[in-house]
N, C-alpha and C. Protein backbone atom coordinates (compact mmCIF):
# COMPACT_ATOMS: atom_id res chain seq x y z
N UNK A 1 -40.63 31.13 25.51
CA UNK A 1 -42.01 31.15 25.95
C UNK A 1 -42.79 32.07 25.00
N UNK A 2 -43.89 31.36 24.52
CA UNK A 2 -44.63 32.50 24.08
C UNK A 2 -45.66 33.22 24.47
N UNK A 3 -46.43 34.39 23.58
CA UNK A 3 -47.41 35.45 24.81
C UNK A 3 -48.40 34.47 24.63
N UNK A 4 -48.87 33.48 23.83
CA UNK A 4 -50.16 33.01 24.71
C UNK A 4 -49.67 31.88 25.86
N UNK A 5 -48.64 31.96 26.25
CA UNK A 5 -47.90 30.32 27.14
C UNK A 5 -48.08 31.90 28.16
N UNK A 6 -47.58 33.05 27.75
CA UNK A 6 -47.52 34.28 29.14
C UNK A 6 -49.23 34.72 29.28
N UNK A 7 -49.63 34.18 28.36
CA UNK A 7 -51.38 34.82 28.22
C UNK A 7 -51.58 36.48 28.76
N UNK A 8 -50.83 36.94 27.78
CA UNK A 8 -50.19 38.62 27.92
C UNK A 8 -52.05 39.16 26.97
N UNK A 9 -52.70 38.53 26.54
CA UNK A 9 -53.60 39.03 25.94
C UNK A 9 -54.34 39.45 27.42
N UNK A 10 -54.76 38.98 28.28
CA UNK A 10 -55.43 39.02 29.43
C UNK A 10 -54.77 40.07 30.54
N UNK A 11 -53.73 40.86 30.03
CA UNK A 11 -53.21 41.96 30.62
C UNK A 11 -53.54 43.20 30.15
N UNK A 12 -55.07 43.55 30.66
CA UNK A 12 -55.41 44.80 30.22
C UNK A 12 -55.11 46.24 30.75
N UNK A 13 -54.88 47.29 29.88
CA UNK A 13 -54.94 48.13 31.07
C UNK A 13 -55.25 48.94 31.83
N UNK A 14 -56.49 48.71 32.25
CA UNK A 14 -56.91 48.24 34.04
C UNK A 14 -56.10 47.58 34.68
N UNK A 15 -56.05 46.01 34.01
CA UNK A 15 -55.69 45.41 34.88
C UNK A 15 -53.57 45.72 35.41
N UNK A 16 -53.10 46.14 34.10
CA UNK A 16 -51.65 46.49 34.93
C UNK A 16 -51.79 47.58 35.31
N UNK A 17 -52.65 48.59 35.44
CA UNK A 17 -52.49 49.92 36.35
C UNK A 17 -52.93 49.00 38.08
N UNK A 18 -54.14 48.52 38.32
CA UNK A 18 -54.10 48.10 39.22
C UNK A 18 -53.10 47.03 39.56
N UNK A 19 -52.11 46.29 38.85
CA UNK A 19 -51.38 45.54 39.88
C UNK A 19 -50.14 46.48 39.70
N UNK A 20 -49.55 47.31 39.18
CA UNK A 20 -48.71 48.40 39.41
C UNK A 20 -49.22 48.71 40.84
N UNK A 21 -50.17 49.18 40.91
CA UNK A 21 -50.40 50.05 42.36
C UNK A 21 -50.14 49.32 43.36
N UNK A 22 -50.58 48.02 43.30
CA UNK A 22 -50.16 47.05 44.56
C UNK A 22 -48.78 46.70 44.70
N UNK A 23 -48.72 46.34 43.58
CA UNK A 23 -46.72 46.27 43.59
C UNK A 23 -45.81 47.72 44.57
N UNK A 24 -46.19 48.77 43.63
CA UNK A 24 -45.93 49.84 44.73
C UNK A 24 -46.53 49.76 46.27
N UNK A 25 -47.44 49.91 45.95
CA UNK A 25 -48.04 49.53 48.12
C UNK A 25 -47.42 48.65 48.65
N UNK A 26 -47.15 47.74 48.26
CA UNK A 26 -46.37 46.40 49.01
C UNK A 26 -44.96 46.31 48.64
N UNK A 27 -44.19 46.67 47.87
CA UNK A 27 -42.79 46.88 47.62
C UNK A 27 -41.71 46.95 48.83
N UNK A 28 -41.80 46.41 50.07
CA UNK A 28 -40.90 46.63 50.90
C UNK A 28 -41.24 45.12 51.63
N UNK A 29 -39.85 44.68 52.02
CA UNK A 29 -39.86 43.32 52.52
C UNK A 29 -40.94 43.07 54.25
N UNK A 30 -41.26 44.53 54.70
CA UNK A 30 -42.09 44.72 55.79
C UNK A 30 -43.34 44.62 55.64
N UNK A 31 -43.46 45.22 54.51
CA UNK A 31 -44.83 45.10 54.31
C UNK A 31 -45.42 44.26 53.41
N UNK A 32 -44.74 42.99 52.90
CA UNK A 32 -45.23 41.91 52.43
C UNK A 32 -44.86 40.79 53.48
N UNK A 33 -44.48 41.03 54.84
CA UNK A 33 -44.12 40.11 55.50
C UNK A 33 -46.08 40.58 56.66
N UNK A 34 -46.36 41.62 56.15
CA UNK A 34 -47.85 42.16 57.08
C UNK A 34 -48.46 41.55 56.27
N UNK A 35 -48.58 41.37 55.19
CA UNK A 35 -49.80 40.60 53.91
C UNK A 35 -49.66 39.21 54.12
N UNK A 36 -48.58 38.94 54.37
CA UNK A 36 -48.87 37.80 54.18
C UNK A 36 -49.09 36.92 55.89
N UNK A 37 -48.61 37.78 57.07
CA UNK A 37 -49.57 37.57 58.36
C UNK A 37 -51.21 37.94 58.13
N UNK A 38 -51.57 38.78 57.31
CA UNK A 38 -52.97 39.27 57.48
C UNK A 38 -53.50 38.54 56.25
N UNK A 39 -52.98 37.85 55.50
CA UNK A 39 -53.81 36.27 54.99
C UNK A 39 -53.99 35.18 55.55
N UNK A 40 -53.28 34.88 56.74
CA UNK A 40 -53.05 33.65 57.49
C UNK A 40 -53.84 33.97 58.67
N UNK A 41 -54.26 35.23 59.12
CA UNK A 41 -54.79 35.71 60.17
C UNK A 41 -55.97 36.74 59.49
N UNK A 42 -57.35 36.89 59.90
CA UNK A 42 -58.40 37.45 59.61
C UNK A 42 -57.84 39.10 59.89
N UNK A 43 -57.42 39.15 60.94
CA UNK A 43 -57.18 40.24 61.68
C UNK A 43 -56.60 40.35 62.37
N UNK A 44 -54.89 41.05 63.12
CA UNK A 44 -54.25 41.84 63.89
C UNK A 44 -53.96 42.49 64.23
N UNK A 45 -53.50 42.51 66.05
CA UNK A 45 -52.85 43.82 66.33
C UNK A 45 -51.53 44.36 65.78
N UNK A 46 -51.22 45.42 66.04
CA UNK A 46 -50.36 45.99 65.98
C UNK A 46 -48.92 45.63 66.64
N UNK A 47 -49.56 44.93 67.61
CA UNK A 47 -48.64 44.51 68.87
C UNK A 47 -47.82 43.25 68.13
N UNK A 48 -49.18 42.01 67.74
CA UNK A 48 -48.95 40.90 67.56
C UNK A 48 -48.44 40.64 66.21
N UNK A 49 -48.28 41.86 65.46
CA UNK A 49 -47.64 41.79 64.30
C UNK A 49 -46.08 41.90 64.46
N UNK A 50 -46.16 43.25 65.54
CA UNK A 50 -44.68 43.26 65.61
C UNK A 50 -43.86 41.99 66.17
N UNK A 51 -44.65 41.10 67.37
CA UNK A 51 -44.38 39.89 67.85
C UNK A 51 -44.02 39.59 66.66
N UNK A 52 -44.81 38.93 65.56
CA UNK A 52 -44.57 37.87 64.85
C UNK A 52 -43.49 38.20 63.69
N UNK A 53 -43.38 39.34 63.41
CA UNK A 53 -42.25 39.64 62.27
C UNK A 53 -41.08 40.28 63.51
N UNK A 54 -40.91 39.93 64.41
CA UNK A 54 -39.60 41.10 65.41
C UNK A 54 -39.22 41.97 64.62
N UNK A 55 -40.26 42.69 64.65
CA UNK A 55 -39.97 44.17 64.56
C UNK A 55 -40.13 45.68 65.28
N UNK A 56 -39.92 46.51 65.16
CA UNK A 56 -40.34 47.70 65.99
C UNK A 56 -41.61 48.10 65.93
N UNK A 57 -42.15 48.64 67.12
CA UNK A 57 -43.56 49.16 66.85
C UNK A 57 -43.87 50.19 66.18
N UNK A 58 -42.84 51.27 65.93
CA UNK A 58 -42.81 52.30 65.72
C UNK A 58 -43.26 52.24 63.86
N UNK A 59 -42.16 51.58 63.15
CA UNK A 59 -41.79 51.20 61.85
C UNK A 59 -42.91 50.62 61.29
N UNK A 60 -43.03 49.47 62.42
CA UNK A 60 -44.36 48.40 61.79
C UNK A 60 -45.48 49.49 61.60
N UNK A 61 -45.78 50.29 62.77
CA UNK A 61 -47.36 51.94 62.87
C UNK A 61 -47.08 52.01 61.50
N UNK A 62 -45.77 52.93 61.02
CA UNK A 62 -45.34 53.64 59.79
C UNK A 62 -46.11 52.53 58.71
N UNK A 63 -45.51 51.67 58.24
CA UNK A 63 -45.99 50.79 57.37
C UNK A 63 -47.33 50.19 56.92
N UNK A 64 -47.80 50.07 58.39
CA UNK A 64 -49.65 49.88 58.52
C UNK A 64 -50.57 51.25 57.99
N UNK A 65 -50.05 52.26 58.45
CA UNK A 65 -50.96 53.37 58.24
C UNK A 65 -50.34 53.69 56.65
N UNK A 66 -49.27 53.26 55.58
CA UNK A 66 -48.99 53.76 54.86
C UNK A 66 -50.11 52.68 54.03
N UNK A 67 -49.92 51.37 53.86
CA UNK A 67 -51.14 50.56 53.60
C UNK A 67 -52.52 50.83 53.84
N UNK A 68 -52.67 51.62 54.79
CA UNK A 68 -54.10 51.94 55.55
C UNK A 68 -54.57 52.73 54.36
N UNK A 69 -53.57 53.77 54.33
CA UNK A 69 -53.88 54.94 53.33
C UNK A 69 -54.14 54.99 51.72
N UNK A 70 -53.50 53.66 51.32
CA UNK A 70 -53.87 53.23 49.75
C UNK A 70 -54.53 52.36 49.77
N UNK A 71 -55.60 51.87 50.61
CA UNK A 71 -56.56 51.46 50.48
C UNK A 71 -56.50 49.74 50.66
N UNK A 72 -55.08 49.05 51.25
CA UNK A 72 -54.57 47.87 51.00
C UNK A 72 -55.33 47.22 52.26
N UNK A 73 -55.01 47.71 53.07
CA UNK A 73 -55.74 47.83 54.95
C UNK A 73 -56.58 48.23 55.39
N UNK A 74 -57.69 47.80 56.42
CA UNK A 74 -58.71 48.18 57.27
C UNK A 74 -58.03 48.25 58.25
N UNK A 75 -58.62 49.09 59.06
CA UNK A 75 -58.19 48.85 60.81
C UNK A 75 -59.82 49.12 61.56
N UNK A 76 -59.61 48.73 62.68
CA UNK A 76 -61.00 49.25 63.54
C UNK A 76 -60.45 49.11 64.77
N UNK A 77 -61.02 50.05 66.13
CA UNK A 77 -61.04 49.83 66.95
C UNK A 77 -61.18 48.91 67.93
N UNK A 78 -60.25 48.34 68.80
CA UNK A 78 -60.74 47.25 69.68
C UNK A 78 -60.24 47.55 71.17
N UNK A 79 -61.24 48.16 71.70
CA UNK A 79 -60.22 48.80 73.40
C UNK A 79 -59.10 49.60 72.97
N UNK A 80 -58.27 49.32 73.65
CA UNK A 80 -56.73 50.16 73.47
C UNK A 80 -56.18 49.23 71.99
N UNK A 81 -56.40 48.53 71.44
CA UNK A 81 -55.93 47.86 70.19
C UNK A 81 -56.26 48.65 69.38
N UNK A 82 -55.96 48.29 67.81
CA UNK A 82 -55.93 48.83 66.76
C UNK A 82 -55.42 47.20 65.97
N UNK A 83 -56.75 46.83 65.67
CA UNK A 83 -56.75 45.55 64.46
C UNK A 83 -56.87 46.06 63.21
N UNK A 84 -55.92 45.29 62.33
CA UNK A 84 -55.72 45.70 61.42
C UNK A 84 -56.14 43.88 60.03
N UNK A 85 -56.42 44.29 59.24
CA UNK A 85 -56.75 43.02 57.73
C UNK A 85 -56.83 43.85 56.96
N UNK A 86 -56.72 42.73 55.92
CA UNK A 86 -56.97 42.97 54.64
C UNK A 86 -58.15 43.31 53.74
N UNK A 87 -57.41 44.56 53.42
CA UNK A 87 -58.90 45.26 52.41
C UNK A 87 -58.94 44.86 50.91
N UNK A 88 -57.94 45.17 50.20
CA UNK A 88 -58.14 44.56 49.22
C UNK A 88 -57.54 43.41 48.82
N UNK A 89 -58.40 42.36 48.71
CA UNK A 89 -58.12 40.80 48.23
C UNK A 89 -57.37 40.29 47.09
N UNK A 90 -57.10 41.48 45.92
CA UNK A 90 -56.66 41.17 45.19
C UNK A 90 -55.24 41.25 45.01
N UNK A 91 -54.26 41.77 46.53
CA UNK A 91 -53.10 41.45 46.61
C UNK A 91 -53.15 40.35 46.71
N UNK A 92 -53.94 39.13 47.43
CA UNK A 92 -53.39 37.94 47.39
C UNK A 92 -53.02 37.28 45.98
N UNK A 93 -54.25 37.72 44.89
CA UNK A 93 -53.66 37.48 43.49
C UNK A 93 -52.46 37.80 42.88
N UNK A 94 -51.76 38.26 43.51
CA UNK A 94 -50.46 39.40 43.21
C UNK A 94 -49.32 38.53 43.96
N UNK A 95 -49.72 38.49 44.97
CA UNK A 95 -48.56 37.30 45.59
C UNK A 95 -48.36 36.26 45.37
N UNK A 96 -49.58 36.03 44.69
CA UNK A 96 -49.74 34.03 44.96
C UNK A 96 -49.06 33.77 43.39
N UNK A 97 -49.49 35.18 42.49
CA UNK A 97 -48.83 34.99 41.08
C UNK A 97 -46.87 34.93 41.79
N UNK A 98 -46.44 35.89 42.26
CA UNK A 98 -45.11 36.13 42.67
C UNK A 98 -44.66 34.67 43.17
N UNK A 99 -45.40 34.08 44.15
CA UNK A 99 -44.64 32.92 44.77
C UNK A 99 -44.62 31.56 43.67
N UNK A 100 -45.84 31.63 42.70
CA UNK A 100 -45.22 30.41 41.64
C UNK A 100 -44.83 30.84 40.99
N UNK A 101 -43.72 32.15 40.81
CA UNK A 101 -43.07 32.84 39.75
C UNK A 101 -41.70 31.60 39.93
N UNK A 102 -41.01 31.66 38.68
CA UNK A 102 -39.84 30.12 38.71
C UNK A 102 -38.78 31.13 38.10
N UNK A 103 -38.86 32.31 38.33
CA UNK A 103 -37.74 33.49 37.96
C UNK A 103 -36.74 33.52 38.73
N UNK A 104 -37.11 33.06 40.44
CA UNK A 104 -36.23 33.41 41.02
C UNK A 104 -35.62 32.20 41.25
């Protein structure tokens, strides 16, 4: 393959410091299994996340607020809830590159 077939010219860096950072923020099979519920869904609970990935509530909190904190996640108040989406959009660019990756 060559770098213009990889179009490695268009990898500036900006642009690999910011997808470094997302790679790190999302680097755990938990928390790309939350990205990719909170692309399919505008917005969830906490609750209904853990429903949908069976997981613990405890772990799933840990993981949301660690996303919350690098800027990957919004949350807002809803009654006793805590909804949570997606803040920055440009993980989906990051995944969607990963899933037509033909590496694996």
């Amino acid at each position: 393959m060559t770098t213009e077939e990889l179009n490695l010219e268009a990898l500036t860096a900006d642009k690999i410091e910011k997808v470094a950072f997302i790679l790190k923020a999302i680097a755990h099979p938990m928390r790309l299994g939350i990205v990719k519920l909170l692309a399919e869904h505008e917005e969830l609970s906490v609750s209904a996340i853990c429903e949908m990935l069976g997981s613990e509530q405890s772990l799933t909190s840990h993981h949301l607020s660690n996303m919350k904190l690098k800027g990957i996640l919004d949350c807002k108040r809803d009654g006793k809830n805590i909804l949570y989406s997606l803040k920055m959009k440009e993980v989906l660019g990051v995944l969607k590159c990963m899933s037509s990756c033909d590496a694996f």
